[in-house]
Each structure stands twice: as structure tokens, then as C-alpha cells.
C-alpha atoms as a PDB file:
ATOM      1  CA  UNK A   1     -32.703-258.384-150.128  1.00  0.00           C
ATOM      2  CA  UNK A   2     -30.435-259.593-152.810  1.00  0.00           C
ATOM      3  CA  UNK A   3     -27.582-261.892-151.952  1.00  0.00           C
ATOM      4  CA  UNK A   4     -23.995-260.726-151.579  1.00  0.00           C
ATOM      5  CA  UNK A   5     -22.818-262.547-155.018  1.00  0.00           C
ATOM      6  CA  UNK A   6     -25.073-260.099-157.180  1.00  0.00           C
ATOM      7  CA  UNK A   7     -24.416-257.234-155.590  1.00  0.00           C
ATOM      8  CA  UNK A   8     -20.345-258.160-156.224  1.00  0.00           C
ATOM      9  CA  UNK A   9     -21.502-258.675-159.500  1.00  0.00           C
ATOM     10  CA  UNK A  10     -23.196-255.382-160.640  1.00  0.00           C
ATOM     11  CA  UNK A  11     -20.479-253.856-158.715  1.00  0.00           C
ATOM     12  CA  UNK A  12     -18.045-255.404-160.665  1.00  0.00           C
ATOM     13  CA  UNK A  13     -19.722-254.234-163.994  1.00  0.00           C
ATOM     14  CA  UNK A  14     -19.736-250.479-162.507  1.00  0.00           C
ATOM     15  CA  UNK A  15     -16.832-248.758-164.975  1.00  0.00           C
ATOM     16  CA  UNK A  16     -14.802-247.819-162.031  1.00  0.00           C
ATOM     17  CA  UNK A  17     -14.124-251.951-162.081  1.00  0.00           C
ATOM     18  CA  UNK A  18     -13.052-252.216-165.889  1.00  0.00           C
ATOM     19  CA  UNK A  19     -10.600-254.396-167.138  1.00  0.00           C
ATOM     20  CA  UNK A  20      -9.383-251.881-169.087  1.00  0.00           C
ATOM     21  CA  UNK A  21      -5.722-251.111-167.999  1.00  0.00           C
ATOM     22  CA  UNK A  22      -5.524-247.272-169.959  1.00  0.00           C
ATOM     23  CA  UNK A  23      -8.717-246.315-167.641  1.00  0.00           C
ATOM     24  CA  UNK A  24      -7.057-248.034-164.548  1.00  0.00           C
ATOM     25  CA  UNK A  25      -4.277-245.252-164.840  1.00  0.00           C
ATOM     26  CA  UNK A  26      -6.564-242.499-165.914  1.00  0.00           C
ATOM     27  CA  UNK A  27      -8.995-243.168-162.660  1.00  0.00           C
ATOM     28  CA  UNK A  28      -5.714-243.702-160.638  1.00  0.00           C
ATOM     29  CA  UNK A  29      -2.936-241.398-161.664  1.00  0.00           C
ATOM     30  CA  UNK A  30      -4.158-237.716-162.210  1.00  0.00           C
ATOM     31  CA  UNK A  31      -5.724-237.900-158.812  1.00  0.00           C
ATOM     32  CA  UNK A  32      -3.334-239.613-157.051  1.00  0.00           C
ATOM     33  CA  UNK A  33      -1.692-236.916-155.600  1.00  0.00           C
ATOM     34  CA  UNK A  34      -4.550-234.451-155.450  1.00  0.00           C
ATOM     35  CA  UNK A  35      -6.531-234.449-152.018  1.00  0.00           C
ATOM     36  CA  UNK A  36      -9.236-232.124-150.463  1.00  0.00           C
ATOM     37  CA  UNK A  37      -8.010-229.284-148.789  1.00  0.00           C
ATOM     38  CA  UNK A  38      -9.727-228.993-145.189  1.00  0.00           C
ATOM     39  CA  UNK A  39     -12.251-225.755-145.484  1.00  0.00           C
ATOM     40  CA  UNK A  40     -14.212-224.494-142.573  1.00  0.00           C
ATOM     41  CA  UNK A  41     -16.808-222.324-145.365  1.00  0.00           C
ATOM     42  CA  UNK A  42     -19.789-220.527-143.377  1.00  0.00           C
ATOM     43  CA  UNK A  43     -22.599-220.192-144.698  1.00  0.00           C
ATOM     44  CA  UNK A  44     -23.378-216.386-145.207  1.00  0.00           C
ATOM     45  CA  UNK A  45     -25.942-214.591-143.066  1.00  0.00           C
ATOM     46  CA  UNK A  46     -28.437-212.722-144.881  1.00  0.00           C
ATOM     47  CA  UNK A  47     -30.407-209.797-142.549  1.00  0.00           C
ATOM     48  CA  UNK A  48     -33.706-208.450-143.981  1.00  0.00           C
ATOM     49  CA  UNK A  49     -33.461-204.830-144.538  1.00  0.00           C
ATOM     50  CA  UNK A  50     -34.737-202.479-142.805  1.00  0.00           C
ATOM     51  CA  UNK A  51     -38.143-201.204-143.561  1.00  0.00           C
ATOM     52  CA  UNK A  52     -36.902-197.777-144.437  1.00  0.00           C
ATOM     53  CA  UNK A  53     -34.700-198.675-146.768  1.00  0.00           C
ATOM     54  CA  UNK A  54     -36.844-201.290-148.409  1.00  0.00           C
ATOM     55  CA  UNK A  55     -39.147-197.956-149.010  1.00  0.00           C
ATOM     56  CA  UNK A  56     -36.933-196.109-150.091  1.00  0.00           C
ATOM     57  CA  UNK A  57     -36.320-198.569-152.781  1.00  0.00           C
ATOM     58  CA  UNK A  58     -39.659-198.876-154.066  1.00  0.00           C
ATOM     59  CA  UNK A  59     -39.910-194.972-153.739  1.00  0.00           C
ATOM     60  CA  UNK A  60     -37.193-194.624-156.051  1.00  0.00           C
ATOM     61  CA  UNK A  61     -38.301-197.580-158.495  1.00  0.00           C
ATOM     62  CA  UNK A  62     -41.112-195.645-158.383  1.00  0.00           C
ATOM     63  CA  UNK A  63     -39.782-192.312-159.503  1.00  0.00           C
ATOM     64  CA  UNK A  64     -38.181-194.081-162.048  1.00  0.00           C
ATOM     65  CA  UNK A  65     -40.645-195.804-163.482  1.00  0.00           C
ATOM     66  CA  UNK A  66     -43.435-192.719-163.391  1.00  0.00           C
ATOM     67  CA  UNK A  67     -39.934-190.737-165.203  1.00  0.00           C
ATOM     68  CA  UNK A  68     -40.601-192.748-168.215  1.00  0.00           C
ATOM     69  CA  UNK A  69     -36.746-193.995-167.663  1.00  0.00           C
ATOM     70  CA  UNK A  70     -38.043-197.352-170.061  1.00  0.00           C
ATOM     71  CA  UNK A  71     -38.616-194.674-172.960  1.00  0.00           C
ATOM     72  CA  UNK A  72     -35.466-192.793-172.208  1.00  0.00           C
ATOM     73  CA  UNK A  73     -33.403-195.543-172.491  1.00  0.00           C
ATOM     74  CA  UNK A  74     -34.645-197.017-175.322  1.00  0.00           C
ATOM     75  CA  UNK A  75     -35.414-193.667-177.716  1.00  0.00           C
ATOM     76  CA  UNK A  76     -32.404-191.444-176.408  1.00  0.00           C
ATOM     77  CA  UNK A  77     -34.437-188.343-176.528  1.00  0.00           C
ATOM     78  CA  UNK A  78     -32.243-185.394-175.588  1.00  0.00           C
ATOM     79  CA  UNK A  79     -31.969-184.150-171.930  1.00  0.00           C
ATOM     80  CA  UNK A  80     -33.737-180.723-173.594  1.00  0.00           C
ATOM     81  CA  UNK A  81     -34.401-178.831-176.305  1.00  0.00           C
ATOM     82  CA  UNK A  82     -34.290-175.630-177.602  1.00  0.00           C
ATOM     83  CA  UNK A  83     -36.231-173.263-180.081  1.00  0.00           C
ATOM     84  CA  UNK A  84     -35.224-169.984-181.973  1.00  0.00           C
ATOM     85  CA  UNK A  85     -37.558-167.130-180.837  1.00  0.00           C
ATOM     86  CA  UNK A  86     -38.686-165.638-184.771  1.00  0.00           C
ATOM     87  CA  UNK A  87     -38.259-162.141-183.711  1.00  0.00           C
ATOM     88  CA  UNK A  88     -34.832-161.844-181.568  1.00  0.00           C
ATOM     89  CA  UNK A  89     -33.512-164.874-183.506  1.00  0.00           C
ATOM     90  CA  UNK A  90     -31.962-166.575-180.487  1.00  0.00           C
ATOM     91  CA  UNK A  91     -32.131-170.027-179.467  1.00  0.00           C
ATOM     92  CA  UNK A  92     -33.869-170.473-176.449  1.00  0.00           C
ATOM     93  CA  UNK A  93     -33.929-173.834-174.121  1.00  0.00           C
ATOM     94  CA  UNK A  94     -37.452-175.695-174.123  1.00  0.00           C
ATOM     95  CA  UNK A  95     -37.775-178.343-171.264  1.00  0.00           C
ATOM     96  CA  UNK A  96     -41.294-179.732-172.444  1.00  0.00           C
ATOM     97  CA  UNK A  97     -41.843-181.698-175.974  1.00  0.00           C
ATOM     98  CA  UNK A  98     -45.271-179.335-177.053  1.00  0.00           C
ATOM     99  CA  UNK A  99     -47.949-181.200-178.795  1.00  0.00           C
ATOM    100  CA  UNK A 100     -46.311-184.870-178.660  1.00  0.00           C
ATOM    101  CA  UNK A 101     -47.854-186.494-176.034  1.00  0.00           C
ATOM    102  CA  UNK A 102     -46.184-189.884-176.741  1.00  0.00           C
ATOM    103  CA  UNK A 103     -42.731-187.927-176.900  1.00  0.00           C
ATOM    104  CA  UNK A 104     -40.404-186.517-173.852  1.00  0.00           C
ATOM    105  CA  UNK A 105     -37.498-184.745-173.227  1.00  0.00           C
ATOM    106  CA  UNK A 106     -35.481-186.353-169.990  1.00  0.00           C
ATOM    107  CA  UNK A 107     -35.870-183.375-168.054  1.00  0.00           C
ATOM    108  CA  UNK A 108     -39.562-183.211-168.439  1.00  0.00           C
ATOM    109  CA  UNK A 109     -39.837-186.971-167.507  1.00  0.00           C
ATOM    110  CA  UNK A 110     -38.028-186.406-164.677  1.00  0.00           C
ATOM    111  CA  UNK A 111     -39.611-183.311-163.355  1.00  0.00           C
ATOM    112  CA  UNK A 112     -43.045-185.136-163.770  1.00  0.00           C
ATOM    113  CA  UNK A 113     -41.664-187.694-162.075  1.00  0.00           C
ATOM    114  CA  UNK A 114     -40.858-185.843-159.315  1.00  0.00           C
ATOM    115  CA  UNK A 115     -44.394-184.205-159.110  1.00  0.00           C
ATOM    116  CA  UNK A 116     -45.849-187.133-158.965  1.00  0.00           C
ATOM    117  CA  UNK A 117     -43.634-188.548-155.797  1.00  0.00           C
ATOM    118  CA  UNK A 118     -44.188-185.327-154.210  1.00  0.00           C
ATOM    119  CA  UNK A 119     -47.567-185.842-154.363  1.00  0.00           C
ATOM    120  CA  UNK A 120     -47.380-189.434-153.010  1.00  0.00           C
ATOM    121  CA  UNK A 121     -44.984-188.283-149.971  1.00  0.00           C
ATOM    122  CA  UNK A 122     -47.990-185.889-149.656  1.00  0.00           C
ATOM    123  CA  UNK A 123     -50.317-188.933-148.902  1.00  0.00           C
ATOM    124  CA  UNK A 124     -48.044-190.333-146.395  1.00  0.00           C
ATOM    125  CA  UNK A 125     -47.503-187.442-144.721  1.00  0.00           C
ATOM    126  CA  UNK A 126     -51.287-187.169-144.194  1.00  0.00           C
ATOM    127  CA  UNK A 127     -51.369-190.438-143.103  1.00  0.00           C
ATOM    128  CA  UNK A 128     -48.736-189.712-140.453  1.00  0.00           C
ATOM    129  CA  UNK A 129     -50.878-186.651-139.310  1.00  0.00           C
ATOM    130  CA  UNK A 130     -54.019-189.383-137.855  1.00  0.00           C
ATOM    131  CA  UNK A 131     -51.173-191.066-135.268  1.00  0.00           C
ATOM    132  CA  UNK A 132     -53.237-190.509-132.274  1.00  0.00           C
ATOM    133  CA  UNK A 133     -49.479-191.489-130.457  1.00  0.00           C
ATOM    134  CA  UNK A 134     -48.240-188.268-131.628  1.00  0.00           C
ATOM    135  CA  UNK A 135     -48.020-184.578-130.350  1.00  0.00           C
ATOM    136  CA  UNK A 136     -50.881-182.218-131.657  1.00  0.00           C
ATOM    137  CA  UNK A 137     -48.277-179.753-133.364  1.00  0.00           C
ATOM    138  CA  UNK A 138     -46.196-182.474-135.206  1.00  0.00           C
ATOM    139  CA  UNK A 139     -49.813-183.726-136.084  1.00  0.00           C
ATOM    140  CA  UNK A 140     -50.425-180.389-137.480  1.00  0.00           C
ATOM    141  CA  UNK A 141     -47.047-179.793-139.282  1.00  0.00           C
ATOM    142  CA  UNK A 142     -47.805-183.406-140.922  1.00  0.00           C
ATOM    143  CA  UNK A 143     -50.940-182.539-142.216  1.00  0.00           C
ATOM    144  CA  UNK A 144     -50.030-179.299-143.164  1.00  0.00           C
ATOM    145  CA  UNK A 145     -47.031-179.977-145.001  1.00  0.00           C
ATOM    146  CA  UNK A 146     -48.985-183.502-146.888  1.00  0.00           C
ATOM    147  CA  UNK A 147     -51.783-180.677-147.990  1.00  0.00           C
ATOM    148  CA  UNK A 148     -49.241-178.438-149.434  1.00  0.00           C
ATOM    149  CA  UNK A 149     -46.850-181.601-150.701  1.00  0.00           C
ATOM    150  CA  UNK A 150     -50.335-182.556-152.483  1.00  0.00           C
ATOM    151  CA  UNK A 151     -51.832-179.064-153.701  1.00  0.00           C
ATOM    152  CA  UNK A 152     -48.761-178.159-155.119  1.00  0.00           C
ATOM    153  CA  UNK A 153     -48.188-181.427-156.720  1.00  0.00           C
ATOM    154  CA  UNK A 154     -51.406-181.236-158.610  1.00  0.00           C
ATOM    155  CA  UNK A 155     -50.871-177.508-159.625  1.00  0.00           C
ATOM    156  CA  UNK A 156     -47.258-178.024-161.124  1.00  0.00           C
ATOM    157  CA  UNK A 157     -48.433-181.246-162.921  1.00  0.00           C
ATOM    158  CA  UNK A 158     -51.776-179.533-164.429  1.00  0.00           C
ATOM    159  CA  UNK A 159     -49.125-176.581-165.661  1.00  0.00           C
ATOM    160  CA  UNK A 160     -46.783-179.459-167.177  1.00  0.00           C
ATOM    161  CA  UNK A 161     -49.845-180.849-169.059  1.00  0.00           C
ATOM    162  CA  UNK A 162     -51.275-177.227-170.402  1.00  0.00           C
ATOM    163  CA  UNK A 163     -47.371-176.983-171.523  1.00  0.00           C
ATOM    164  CA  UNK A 164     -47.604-179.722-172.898  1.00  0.00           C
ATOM    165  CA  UNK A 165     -50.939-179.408-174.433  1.00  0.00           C
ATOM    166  CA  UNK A 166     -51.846-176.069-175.208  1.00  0.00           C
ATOM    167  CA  UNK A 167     -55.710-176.828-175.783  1.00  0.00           C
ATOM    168  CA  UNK A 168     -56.287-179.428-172.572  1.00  0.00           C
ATOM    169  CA  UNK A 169     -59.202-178.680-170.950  1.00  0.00           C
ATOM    170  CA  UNK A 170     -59.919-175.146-172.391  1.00  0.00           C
END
């Protein structure tokens, strides 16, 4: 333990102890008057979300992440396009980039998107269909409606790809 004369001592050579009569005032003046107001702050309350909407969430980061939003953003493709039919001469609207498989209109990203979370709500809905805590024909209208969420899923996004690409899998 140190004695009480050296802790006076590197007290005293502490700069709120100077000499120095300008830094006397400035320590001493501007504050003078100044004093802490008497708050009562709570600390805020933070509630987890509820499961639902923490899916939902993801389910929508989800869409727009499948959507190819990152490429829309970045390239600013149009929302659609549109072609001239060679015989009538008028200009038609084209919602899928043919032949560019690294290139996308926003409408096409987002309606592959959408396939593709229709599919996945498919799977879940399948999975609700094996609760054994559940009625036998809201089991049946789960399943039924996954299979169809699924089948048509996989049907709309094999059409979007032989749009897309006229010579896939031919």
C-alpha cells in the first residue's frame, strides 16, 4: 500500500491540479453553471418475433434472392421487352430474355421466383399433411394442395426454361 504523501503527490501532478491559472478557469467556468439533468431512461424491451413472421421473412428473402433482385439492381434490365412480329409488323411484349441464359428481364426473374416459392410452400404443405394431431380431411387437403403446389411448380418452371432455351433437353 503506498503511503498517503505519494498518492497526494501523483494526485497533485494529475492536470486537473495545474498551476496553470488559464486552465483553472477553463476546467472551472464553462461548467460552472451546467449540471446533469435528473433522467429516469429505461432501457428498451426487445420481444423475439414471432415464429411466423420470422418465416415469413426468410420466405420473402428468399423470393428475392431466387428473383435474381442482386442482378436487377445492379444491370437495370428492363421490366420487359418487346419484339416486332416480321409479318404483321407490330411490336409485341416478350416477358422471357430467349437464348441469354446469363440475362433477365424483371418480370421473368420474378415469375421464376415465384415458381420456385410455390414449389417450396408445396414441401411444407406436405409436411403439414404427416401431423398425426390433425383431422384426416385437412390431412388430405394438405397433401393434396402441396402435390399440386409442387407439380405445377415444376411444369411452369420446365416451360420458363424451354422459353428460355429453345433446344433444352430436345
Amino acid at each position: 500500500m503506498a503511503p498517503k504523501s505519494e498518492t497526494l503527490v501523483s494526485d497533485l501532478s494529475n492536470s486537473d491540479y495545474s498551476i496553470d491559472p488559464f486552465l483553472q478557469i477553463l476546467n472551472i467556468f464553462p461548467y460552472s453553471f451546467l449540471h446533469l439533468p435528473r433522467l429516469r431512461l429505461k432501457l428498451p424491451s426487445f420481444t423475439l418475433p414471432s415464429p411466423m413472421t420470422v418465416f415469413s421473412l426468410l420466405l420473402f428473402t428468399y423470393f428475392m434472392v431466387v428473383s435474381g433482385i442482386v442482378y436487377d439492381v445492379i444491370v437495370e434490365p428492363p421490366g420487359i421487352g418487346s419484339t416486332q412480329d416480321r409479318v404483321t409488323g407490330t411490336v409485341k411484349p416478350v416477358v422471357f430474355l430467349p437464348g441469354r441464359v446469363n440475362g433477365q428481364y424483371i418480370i421473368e426473374g420474378l415469375s421464376s421466383g415465384f415458381m420456385f416459392v410455390l414449389g417450396g410452400v408445396g414441401i411444407i404443405l406436405l409436411d403439414l399433411a404427416l401431423d398425426r394431431n390433425r383431422a384426416k380431411s385437412i390431412k388430405v387437403s394438405f397433401a393434396t394442395a402441396g402435390v399440386a403446389s409442387i407439380v405445377g411448380a415444376y411444369i411452369m418452371s420446365m416451360l420458363f426454361i424451354r422459353i428460355k432455351i429453345p433446344s433444352y433437353l430436345r
